[in-house]
Protein backbone atom coordinates (compact mmCIF):
# COMPACT_ATOMS: atom_id res chain seq x y z
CA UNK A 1 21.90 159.79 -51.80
CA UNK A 2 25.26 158.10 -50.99
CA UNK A 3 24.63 157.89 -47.04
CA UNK A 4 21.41 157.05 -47.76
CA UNK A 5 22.86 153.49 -49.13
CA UNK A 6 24.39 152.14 -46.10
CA UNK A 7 23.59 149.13 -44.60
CA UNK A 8 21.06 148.80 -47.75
CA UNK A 9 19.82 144.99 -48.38
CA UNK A 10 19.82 143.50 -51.25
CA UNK A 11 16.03 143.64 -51.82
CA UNK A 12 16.07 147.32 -51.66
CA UNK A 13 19.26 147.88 -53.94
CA UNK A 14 17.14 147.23 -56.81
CA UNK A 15 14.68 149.89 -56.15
CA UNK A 16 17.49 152.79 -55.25
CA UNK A 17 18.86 151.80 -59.41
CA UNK A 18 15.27 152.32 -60.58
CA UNK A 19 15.35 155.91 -59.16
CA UNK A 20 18.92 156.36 -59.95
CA UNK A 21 17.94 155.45 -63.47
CA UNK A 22 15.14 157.58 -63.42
CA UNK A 23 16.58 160.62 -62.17
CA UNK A 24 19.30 160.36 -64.83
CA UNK A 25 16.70 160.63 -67.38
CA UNK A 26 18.18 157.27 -69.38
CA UNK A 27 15.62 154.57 -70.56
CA UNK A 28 15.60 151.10 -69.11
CA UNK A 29 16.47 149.62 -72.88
CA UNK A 30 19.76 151.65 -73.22
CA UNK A 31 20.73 151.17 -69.78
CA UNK A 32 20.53 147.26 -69.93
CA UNK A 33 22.12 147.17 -73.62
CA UNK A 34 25.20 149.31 -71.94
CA UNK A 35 25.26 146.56 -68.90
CA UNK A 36 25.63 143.92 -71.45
CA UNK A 37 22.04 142.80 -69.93
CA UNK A 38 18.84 141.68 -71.35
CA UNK A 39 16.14 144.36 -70.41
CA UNK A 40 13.74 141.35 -68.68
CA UNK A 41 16.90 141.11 -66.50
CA UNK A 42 17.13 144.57 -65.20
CA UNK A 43 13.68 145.02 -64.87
CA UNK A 44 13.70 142.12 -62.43
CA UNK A 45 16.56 143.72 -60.74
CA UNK A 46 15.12 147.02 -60.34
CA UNK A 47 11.68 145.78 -58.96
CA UNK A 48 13.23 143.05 -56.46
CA UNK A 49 12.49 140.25 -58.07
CA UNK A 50 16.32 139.62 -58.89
CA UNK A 51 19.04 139.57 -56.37
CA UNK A 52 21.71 141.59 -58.22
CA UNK A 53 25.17 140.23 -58.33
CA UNK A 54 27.67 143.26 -57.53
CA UNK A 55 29.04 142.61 -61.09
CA UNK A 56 25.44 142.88 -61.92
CA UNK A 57 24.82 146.61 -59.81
CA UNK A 58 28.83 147.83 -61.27
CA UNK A 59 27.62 147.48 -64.81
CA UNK A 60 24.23 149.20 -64.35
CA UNK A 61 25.74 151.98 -62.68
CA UNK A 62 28.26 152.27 -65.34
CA UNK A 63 25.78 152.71 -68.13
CA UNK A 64 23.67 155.30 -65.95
CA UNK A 65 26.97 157.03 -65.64
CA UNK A 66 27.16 158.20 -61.75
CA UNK A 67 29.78 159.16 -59.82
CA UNK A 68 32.60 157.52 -58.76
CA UNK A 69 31.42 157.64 -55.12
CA UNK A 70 28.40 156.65 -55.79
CA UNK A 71 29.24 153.46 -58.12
CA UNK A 72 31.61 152.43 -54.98
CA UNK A 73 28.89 152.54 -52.39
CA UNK A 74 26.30 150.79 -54.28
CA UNK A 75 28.59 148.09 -55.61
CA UNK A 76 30.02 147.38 -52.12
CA UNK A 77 26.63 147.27 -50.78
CA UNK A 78 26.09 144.24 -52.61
CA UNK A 79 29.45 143.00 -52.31
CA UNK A 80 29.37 142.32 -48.78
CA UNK A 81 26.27 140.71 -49.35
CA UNK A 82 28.45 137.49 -49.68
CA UNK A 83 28.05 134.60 -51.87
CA UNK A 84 25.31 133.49 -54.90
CA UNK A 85 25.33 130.15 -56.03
CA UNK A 86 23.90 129.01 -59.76
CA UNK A 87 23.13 125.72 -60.40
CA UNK A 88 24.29 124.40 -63.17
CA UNK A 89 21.05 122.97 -64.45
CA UNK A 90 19.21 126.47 -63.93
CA UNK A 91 22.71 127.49 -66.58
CA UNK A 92 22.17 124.79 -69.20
CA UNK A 93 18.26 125.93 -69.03
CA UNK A 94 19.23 129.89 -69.57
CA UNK A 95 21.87 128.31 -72.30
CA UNK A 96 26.09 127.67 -71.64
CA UNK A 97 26.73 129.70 -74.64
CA UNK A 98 25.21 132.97 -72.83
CA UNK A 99 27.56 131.96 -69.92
CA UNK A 100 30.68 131.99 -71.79
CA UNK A 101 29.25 136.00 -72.66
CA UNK A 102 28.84 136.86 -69.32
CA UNK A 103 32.33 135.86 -68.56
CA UNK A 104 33.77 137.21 -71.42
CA UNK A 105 32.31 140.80 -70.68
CA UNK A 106 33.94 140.17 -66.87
CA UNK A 107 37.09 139.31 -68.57
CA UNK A 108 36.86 142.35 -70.89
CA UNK A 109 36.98 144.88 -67.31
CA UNK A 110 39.28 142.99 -64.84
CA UNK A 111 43.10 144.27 -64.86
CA UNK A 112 43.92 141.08 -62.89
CA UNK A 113 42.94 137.70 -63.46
CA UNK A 114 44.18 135.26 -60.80
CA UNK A 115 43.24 131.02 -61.29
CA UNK A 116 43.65 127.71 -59.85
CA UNK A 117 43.01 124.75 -61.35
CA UNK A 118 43.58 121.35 -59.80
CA UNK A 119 41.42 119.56 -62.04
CA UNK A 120 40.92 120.47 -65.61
CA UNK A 121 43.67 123.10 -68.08
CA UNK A 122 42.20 126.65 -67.22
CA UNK A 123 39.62 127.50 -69.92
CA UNK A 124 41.58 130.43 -71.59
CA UNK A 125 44.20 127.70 -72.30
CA UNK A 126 41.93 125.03 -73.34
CA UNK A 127 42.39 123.49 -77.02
CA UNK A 128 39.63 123.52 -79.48
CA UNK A 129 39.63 119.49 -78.87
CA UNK A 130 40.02 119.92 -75.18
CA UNK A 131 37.19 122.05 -74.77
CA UNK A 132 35.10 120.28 -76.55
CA UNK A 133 36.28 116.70 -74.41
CA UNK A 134 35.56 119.09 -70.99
CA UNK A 135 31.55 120.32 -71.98
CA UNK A 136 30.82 116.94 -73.15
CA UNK A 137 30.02 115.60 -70.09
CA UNK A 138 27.44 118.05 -69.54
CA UNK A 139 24.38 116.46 -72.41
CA UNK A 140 24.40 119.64 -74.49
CA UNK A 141 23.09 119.53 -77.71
CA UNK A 142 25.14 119.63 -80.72
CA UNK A 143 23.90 123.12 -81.60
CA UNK A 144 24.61 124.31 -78.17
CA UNK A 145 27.66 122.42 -77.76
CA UNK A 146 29.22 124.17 -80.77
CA UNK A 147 28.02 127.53 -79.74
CA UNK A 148 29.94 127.21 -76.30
CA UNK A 149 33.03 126.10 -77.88
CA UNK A 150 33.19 128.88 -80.03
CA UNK A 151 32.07 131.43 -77.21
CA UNK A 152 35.19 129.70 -75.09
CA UNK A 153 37.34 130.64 -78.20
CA UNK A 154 36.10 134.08 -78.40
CA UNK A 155 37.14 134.59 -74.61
CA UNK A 156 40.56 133.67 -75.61
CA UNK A 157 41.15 137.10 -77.37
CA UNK A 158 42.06 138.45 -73.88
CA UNK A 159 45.04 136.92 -73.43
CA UNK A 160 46.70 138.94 -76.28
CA UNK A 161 45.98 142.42 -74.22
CA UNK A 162 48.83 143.34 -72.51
CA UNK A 163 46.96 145.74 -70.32
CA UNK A 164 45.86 142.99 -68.46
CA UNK A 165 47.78 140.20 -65.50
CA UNK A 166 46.69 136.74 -66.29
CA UNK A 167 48.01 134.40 -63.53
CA UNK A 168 47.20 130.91 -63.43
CA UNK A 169 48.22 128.04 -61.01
CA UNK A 170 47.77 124.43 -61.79
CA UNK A 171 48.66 121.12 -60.45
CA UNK A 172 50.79 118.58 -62.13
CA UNK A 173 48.05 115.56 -62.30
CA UNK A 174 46.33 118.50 -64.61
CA UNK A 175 48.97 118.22 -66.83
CA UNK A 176 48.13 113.94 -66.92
CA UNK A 177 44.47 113.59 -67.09
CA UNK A 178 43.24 112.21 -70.07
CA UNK A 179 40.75 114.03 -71.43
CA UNK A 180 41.65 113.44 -75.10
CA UNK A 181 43.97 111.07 -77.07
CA UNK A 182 47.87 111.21 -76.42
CA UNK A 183 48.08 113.31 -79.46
CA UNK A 184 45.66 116.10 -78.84
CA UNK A 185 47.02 115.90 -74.95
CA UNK A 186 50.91 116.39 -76.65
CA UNK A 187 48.69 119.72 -78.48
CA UNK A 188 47.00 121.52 -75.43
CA UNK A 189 50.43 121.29 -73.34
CA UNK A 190 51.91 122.93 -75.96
CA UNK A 191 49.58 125.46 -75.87
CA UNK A 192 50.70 125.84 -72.51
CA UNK A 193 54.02 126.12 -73.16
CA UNK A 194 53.59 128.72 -75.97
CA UNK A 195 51.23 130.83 -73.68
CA UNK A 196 53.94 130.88 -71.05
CA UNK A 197 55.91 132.81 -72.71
CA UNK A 198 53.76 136.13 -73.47
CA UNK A 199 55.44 138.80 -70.71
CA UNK A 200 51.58 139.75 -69.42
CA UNK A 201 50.64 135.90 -68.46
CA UNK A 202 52.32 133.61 -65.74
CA UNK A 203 51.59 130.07 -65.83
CA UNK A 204 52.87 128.06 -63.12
CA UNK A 205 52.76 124.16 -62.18
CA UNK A 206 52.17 122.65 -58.51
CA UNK A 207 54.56 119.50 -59.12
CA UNK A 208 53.53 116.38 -57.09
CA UNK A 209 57.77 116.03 -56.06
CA UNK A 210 56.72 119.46 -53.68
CA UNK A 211 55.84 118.55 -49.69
CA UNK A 212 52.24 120.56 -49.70
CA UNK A 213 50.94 122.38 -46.66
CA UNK A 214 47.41 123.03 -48.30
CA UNK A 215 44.92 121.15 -49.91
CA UNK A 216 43.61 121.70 -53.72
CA UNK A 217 40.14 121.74 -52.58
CA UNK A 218 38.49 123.08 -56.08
CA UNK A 219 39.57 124.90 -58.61
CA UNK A 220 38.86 129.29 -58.33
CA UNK A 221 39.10 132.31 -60.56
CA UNK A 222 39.89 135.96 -58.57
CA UNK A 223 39.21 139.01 -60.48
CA UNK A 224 40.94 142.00 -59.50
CA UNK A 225 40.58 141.13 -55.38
CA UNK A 226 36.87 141.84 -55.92
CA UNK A 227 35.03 138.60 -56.53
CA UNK A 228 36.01 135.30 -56.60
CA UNK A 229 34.01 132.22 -58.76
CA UNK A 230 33.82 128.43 -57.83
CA UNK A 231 32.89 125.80 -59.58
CA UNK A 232 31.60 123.07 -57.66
CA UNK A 233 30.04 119.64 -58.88
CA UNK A 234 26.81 121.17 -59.15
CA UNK A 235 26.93 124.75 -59.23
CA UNK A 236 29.14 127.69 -59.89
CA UNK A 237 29.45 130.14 -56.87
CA UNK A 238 30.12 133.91 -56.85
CA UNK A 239 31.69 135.26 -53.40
CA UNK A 240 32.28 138.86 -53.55
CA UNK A 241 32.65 139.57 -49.05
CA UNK A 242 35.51 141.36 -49.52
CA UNK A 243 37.07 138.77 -46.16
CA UNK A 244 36.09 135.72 -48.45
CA UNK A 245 37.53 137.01 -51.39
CA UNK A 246 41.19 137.71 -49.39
CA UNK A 247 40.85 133.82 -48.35
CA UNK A 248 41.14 132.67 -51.41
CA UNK A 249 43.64 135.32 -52.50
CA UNK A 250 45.68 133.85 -49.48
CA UNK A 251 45.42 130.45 -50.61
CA UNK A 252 46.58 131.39 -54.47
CA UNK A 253 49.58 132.87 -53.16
CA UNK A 254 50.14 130.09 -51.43
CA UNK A 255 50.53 127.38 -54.11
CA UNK A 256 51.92 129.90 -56.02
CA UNK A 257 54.72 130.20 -53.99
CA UNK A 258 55.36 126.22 -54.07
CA UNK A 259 54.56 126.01 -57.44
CA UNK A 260 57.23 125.81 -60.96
CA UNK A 261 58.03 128.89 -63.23
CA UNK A 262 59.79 129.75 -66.02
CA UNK A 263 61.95 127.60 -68.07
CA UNK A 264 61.41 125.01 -65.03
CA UNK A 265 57.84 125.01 -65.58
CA UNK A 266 58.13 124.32 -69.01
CA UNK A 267 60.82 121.61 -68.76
CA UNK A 268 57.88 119.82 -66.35
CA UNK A 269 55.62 120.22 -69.30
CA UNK A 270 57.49 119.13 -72.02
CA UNK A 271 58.41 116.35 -70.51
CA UNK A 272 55.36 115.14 -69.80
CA UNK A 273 54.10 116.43 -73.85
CA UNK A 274 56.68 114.04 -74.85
CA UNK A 275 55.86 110.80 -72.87
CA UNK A 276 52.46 111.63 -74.88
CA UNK A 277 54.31 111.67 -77.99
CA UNK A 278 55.71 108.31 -77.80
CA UNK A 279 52.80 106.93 -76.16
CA UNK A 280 51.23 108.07 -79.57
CA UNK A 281 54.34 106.85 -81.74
CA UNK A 282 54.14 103.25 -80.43
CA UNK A 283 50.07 102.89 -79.65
């Protein structure tokens, strides 16, 4: 059955997991609960009428329980398959909330989380006020707006686990756009600050004094050098080719190289928390 997957497309993967599934003797209900799926959404899967994501194929194969060559070859089959896009209009239809889920349970099995951000505070830093400033410009109801905030928060439980390498990468004019007032600003950087100094998580700042060689195209999460996510103006990408994914690993390291750590990074931040402060103290 292994060989058998090579050079599979993605239209047939979803027929070689119905007879995996089958031959395992587990029902499609307690397979999709265990892949943190709805069972509509593996049923598509299995009869072709859903591309599966390898995230998507890792956590099916998982709950069936197969081996550990098997999971690999399936899971690289549709890895090299390349890159998904999701609009974000087809996400705000399906509901935000269920997104922040998805990317919690993601969260939940990487060992290495590597981010840029050149445009907004990474999302596992992001203040209660600050997240609610970033999803406002997307028309959500207040129902659903609350709901996402408060799946955002739940996410935020992973960066207490030690087990886990949280890496993030930001630009100084991050640290400067106003999302909120000078106040709540002064708050989320010293969230920052405070989240800095856990042993497990390494924040670091791309200061505008550094002469760049690259460009801070977008921002970019890498988990564990198997897939990468984008978020572009209009859609959210998902580029698991394993030679896409070491681009982007290439560029981290990169402006992580150029970029402030440590005590440094924090004496960048502060400062910049307390030019809030008095902008606040004399408004």
């Amino acid at each position: 059955m292994v060989g058998q997957v090579r050079g599979v497309n993605r239209a047939q993967l979803g027929a070689a997991l119905r007879a995996l599934r089958q031959a395992s003797g587990k029902e499609a209900k307690a397979v999709a609960r265990s892949a943190l799926m709805s069972p509509s959404k593996l049923s598509k899967i299995e009869n072709a009428k859903l591309a599966p994501s390898a995230t998507d194929v890792e956590r099916i194969l998982i709950a069936i329980g197969v081996s550990e060559e098997i999971k690999a070859e399936y899971t690289d089959a549709a890895r090299t398959a390349g890159t998904e896009t999701t609009e974000w209009r087809l996400l705000k239809r399906v509901g935000v909330h269920k997104g922040q889920q998805e990317v919690k349970a993601l969260e939940a099995q990487m060992s290495v989380l590597r981010m840029f951000q050149p445009a907004l505070v990474p999302g596992l830093l992001q203040t209660p006020e600050y997240i609610r400033a970033v999803l406002q410009r997307h028309s959500l109801s207040e129902d659903t707006l609350n709901r996402t905030v408060s799946g955002r928060l739940e996410r935020q439980a992973v960066l207490y686990d030690s087990t886990k390498s949280l890496r993030f990468v930001i630009t100084e004019p991050v640290l400067r756009w106003r999302l909120v007032e000078p106040s709540m600003m002064a708050a989320q950087l010293d969230r920052i600050v405070s989240m800095s100094r856990l042993s497990h998580i390494d924040i670091r700042v791309v200061p505008l004094s550094v002469q760049q060689h690259d460009v801070a195209n977008h921002s970019f999460a890498i988990r564990d050098n198997r897939m990468v996510t984008v978020e572009t103006v209009h859609a959210e990408v998902l580029v698991t080719d394993p030679r896409d994914v070491e681009i982007y690993v290439e560029k981290f390291h990169g402006f992580e190289r150029v970029a402030l750590s440590g005590d440094d990074m924090r004496s960048l931040v502060e400062g910049i928390r307390d030019d809030f402060l008095r902008e606040q103290e004399t408004g």
